[in-house]
N, C-alpha and C. Protein backbone atom coordinates (compact mmCIF):
# COMPACT_ATOMS: atom_id res chain seq x y z
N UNK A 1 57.75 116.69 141.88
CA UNK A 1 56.70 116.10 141.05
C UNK A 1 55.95 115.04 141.87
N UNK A 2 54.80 115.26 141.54
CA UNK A 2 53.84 113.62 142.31
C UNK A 2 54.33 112.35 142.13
N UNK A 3 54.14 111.80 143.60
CA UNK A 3 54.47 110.20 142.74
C UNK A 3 53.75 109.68 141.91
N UNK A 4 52.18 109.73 142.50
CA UNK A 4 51.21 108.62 141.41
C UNK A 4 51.45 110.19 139.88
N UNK A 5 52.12 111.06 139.54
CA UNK A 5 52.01 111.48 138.03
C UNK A 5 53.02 110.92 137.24
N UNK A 6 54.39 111.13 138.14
CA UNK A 6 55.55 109.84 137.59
C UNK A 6 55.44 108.55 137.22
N UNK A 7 54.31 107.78 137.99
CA UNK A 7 54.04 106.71 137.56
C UNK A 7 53.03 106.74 136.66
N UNK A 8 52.22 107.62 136.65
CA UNK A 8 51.63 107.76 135.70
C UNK A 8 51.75 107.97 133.87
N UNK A 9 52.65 108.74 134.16
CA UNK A 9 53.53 108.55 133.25
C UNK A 9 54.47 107.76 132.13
N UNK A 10 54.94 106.99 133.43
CA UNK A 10 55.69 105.69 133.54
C UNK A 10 54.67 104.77 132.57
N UNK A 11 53.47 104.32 132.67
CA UNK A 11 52.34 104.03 132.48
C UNK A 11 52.32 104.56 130.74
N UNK A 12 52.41 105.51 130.63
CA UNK A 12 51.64 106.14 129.37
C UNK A 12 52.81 106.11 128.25
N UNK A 13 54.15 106.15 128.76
CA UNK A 13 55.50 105.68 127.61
C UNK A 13 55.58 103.90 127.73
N UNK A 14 55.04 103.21 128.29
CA UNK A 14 54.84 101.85 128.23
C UNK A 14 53.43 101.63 127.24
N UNK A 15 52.27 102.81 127.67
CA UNK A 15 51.12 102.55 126.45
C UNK A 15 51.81 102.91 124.61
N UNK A 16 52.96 103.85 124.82
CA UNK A 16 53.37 104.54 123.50
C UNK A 16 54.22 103.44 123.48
N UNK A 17 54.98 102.47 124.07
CA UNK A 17 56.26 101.61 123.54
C UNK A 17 57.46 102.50 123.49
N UNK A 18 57.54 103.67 123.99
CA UNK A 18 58.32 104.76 124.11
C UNK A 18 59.50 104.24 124.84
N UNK A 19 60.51 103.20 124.54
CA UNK A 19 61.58 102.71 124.82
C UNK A 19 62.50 103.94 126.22
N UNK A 20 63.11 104.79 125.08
CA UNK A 20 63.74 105.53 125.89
C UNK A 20 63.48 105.99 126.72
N UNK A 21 61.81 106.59 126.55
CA UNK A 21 60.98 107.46 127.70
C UNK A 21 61.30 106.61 128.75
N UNK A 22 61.05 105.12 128.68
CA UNK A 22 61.01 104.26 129.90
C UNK A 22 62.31 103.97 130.50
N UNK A 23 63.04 104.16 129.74
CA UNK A 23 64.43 103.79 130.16
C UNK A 23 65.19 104.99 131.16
N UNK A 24 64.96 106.26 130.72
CA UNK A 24 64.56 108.07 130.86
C UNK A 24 64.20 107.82 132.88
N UNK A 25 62.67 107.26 132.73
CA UNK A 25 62.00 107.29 134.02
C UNK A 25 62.04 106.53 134.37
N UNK A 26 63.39 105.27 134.57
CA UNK A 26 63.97 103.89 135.81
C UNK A 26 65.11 104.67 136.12
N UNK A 27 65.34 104.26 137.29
CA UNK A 27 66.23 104.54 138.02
C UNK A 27 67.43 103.56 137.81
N UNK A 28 69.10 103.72 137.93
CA UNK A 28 69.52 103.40 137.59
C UNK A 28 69.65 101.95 138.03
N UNK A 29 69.57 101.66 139.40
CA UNK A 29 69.26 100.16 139.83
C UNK A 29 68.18 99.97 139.97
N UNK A 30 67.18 100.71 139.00
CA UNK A 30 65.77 99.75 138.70
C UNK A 30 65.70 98.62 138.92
N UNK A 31 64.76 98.14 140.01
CA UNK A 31 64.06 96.48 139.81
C UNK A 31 62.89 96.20 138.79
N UNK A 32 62.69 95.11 138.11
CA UNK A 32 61.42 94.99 137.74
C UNK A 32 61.27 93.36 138.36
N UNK A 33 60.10 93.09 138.38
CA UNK A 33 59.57 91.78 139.25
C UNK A 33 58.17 91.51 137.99
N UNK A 34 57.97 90.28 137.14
CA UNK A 34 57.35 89.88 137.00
C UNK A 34 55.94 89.20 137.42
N UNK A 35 55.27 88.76 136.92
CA UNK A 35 54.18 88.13 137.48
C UNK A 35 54.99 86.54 137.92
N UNK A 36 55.49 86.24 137.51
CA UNK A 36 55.94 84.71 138.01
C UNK A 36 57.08 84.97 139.13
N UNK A 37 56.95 86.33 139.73
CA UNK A 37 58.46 87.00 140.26
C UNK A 37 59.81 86.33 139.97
N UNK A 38 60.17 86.50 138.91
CA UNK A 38 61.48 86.82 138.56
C UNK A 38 61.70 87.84 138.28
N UNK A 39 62.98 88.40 138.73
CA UNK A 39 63.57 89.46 139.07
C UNK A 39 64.45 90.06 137.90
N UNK A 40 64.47 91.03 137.31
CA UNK A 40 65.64 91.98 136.59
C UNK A 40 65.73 93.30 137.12
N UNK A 41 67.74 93.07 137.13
CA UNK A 41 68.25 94.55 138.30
C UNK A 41 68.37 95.38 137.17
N UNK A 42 68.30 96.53 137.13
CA UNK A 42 69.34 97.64 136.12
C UNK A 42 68.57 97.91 135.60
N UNK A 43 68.38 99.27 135.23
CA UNK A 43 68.09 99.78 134.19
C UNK A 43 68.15 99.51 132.32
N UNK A 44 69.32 99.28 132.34
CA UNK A 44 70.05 98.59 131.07
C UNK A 44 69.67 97.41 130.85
N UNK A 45 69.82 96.46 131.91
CA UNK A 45 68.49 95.30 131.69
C UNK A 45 67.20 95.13 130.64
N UNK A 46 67.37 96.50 131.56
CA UNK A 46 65.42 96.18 131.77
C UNK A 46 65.08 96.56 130.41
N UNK A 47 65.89 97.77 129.96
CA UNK A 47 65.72 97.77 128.84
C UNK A 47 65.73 97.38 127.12
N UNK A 48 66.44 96.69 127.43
CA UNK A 48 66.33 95.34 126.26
C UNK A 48 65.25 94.25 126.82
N UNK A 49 64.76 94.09 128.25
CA UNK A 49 63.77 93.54 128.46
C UNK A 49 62.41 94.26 127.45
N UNK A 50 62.62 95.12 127.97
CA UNK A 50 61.15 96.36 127.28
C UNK A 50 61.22 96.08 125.87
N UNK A 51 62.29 96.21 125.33
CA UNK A 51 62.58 96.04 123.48
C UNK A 51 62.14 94.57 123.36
N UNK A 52 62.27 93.23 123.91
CA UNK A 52 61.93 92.33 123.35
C UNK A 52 60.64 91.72 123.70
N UNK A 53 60.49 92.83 124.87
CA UNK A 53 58.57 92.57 124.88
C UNK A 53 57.90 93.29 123.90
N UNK A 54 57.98 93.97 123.91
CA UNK A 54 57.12 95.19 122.55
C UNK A 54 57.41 94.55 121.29
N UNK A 55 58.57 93.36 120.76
CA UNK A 55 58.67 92.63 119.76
C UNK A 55 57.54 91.67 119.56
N UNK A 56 57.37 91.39 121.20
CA UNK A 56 56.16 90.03 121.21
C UNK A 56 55.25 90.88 121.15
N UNK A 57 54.84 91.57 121.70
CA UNK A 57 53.31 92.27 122.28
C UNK A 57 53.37 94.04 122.27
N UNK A 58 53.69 94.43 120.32
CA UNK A 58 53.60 95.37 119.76
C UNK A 58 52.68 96.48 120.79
N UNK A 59 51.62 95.88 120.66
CA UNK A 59 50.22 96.84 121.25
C UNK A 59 49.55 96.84 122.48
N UNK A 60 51.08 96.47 123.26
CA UNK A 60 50.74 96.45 124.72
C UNK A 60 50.30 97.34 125.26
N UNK A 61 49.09 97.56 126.10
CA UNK A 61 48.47 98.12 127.18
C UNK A 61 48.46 98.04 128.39
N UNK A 62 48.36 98.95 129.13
CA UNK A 62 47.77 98.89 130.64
C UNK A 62 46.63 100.16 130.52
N UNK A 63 46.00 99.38 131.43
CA UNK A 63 44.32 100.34 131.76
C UNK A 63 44.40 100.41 132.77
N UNK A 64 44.13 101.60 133.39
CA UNK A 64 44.05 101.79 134.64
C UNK A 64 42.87 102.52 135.19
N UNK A 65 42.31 101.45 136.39
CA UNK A 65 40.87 101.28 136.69
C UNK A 65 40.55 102.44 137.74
N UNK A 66 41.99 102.31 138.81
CA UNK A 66 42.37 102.36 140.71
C UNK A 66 43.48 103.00 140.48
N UNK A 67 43.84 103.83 141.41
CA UNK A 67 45.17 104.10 141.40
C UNK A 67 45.01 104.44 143.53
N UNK A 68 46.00 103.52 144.09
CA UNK A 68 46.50 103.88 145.84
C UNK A 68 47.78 104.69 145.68
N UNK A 69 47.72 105.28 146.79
CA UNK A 69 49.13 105.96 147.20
C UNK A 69 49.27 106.18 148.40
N UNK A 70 50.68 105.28 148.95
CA UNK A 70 51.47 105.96 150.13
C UNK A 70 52.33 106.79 149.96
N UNK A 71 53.61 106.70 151.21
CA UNK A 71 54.44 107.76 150.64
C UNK A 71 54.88 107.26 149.34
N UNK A 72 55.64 106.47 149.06
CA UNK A 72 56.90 106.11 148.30
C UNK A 72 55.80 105.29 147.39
N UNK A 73 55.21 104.74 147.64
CA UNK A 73 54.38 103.28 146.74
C UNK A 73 53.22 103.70 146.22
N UNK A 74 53.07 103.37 144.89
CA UNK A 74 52.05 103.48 144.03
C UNK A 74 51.39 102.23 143.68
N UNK A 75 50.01 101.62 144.08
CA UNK A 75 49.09 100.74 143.22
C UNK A 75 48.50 100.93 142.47
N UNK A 76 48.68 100.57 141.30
CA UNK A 76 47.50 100.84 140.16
C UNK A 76 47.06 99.09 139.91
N UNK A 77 45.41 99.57 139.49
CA UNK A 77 44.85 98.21 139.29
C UNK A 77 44.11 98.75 138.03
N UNK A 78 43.38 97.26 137.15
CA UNK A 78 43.21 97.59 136.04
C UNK A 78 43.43 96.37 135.22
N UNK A 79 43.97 96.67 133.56
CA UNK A 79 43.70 95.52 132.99
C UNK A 79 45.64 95.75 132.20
N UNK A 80 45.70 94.64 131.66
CA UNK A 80 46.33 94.35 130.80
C UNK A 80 46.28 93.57 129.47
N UNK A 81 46.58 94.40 128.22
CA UNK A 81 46.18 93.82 126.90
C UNK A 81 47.18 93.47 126.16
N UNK A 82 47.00 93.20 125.24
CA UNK A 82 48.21 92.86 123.95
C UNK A 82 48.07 91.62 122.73
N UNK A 83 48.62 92.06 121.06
CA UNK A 83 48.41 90.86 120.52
C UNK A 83 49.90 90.18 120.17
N UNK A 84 49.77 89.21 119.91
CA UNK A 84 51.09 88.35 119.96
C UNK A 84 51.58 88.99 118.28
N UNK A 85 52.88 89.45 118.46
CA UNK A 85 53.24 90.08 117.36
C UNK A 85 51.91 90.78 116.94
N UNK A 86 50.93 91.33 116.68
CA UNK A 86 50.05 92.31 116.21
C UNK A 86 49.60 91.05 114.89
N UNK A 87 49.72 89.62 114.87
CA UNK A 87 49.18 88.38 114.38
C UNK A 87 47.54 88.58 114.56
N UNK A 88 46.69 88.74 113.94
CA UNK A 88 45.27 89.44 113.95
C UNK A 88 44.62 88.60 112.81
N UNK A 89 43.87 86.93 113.84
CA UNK A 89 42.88 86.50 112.77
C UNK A 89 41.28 86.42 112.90
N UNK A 90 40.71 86.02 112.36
CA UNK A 90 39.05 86.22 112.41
C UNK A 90 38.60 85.83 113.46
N UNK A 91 39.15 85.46 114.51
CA UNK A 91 38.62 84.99 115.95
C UNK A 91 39.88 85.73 116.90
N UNK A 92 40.43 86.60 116.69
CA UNK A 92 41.40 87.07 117.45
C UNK A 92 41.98 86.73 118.55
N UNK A 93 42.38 85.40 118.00
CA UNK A 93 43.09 84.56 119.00
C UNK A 93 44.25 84.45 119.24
N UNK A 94 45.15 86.03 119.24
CA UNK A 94 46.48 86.00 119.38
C UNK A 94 46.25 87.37 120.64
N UNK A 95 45.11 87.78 121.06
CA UNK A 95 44.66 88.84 121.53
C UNK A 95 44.41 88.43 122.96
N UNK A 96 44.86 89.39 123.91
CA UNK A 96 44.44 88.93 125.46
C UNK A 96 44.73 90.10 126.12
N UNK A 97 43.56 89.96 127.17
CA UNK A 97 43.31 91.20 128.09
C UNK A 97 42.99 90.54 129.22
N UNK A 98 43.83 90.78 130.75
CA UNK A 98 43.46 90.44 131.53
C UNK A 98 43.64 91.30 133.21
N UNK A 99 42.79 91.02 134.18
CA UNK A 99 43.00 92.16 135.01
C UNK A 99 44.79 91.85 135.32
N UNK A 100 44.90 92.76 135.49
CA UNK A 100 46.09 93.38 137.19
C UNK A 100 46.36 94.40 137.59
N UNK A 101 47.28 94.11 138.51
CA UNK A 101 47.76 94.76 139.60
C UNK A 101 49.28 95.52 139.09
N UNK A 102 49.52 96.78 139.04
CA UNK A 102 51.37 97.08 139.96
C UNK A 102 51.43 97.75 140.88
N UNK A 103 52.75 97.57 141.14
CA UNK A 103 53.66 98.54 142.37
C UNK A 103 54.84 98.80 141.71
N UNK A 104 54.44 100.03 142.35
CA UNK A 104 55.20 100.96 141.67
C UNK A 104 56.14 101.76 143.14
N UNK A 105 57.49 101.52 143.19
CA UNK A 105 58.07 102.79 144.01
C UNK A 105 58.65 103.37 143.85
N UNK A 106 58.11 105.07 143.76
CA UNK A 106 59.23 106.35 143.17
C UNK A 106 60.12 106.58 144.22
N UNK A 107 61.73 107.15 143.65
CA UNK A 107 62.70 107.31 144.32
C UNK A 107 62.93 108.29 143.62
N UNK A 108 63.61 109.75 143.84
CA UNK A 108 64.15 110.56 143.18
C UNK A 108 63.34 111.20 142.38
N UNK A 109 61.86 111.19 141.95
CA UNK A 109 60.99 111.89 140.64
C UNK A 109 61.42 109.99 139.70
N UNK A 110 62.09 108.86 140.03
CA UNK A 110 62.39 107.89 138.85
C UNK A 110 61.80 106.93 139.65
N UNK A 111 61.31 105.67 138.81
CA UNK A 111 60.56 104.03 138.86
C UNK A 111 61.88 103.07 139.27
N UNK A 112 61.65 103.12 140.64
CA UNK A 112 62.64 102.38 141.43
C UNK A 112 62.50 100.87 141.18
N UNK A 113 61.01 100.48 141.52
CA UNK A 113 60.50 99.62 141.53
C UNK A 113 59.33 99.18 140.68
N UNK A 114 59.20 98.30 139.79
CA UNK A 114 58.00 98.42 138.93
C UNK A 114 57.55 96.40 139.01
N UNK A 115 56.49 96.22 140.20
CA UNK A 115 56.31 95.16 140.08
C UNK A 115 54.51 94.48 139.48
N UNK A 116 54.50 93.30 138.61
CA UNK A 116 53.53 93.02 138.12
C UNK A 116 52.64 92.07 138.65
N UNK A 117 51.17 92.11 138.72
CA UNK A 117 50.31 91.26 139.54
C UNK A 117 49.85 90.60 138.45
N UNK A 118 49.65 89.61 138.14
CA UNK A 118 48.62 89.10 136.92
C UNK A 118 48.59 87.42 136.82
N UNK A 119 47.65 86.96 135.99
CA UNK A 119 47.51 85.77 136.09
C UNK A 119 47.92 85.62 134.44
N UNK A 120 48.97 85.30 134.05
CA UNK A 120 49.55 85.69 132.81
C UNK A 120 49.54 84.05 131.71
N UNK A 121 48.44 83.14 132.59
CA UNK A 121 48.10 82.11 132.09
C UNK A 121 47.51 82.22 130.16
N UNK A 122 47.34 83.36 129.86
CA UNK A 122 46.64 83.12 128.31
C UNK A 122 47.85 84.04 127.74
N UNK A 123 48.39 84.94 128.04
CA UNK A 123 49.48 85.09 127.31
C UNK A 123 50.36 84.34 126.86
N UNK A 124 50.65 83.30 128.17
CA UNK A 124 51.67 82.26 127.97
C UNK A 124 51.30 81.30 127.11
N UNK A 125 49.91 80.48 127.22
CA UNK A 125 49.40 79.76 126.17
C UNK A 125 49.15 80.52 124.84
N UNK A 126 49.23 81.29 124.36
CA UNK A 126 49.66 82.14 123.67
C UNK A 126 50.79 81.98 122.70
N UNK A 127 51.86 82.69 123.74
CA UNK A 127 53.09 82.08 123.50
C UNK A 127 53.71 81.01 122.79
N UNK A 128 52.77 79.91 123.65
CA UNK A 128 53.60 78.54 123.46
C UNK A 128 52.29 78.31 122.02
N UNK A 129 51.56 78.34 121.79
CA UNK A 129 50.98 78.09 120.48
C UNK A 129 51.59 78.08 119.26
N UNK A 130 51.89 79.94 119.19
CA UNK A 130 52.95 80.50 118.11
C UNK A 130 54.43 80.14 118.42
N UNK A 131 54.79 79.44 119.19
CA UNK A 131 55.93 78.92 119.03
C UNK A 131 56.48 78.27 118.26
């Protein structure tokens, strides 16, 4: 199978919130790397990571603008969206879309590596609002 379709993929059960799908296409010592790079190993991790993001940010998106490919490594560029809990008021100020970046490296047909580029400054103020 292609790499950039695996990740592509990868991509499109993260647009559905498709838990398992994502859990399905990491590899078992999956990394994921944040925008602030902190690090989570495992698969199993990651996946209660995934469950308690989709708690915050129901209607998470990625758009994808670019897509690079080497052998092993996938860049996709583009945007990232989401509303804080799906919280939706007359100025939709629980709502944020902003560009980035991942890397992505397939191992096996599975998402070895899934790291995030972003300036994740209005999510976080966000965050800390509805806190």
């Amino acid at each position: 199978m292609m790499k950039l379709k695996i990740t592509l993929d990868f991509v499109n059960s993260i647009n559905c919130a498709d838990v398992e799908k994502i859990y399905e296409m990491m590899t078992d010592d999956h990394i994921f790397i944040d925008s602030q790079d902190q690090k989570i190993s495992g698969r199993d991790k990651m996946k209660q990571a995934w469950i308690g993001y989709f708690q915050l940010f129901p209607d998470y998106k990625i758009e994808i603008t670019e897509t690079l490919e080497n052998d092993s490594m996938i860049v996709l560029l583009g945007y990232a969206s989401g509303t804080y809990k799906n919280l939706r008021d007359e100025n939709n100020s629980n709502y944020w879309r902003i560009p980035a970046a991942w890397k992505a490296v397939v191992k096996d047909d599975k998402i070895k590596l899934w790291q995030v580029f972003a300036d994740n400054s209005v999510p976080i103020e966000i965050l800390k609002r509805n806190a």
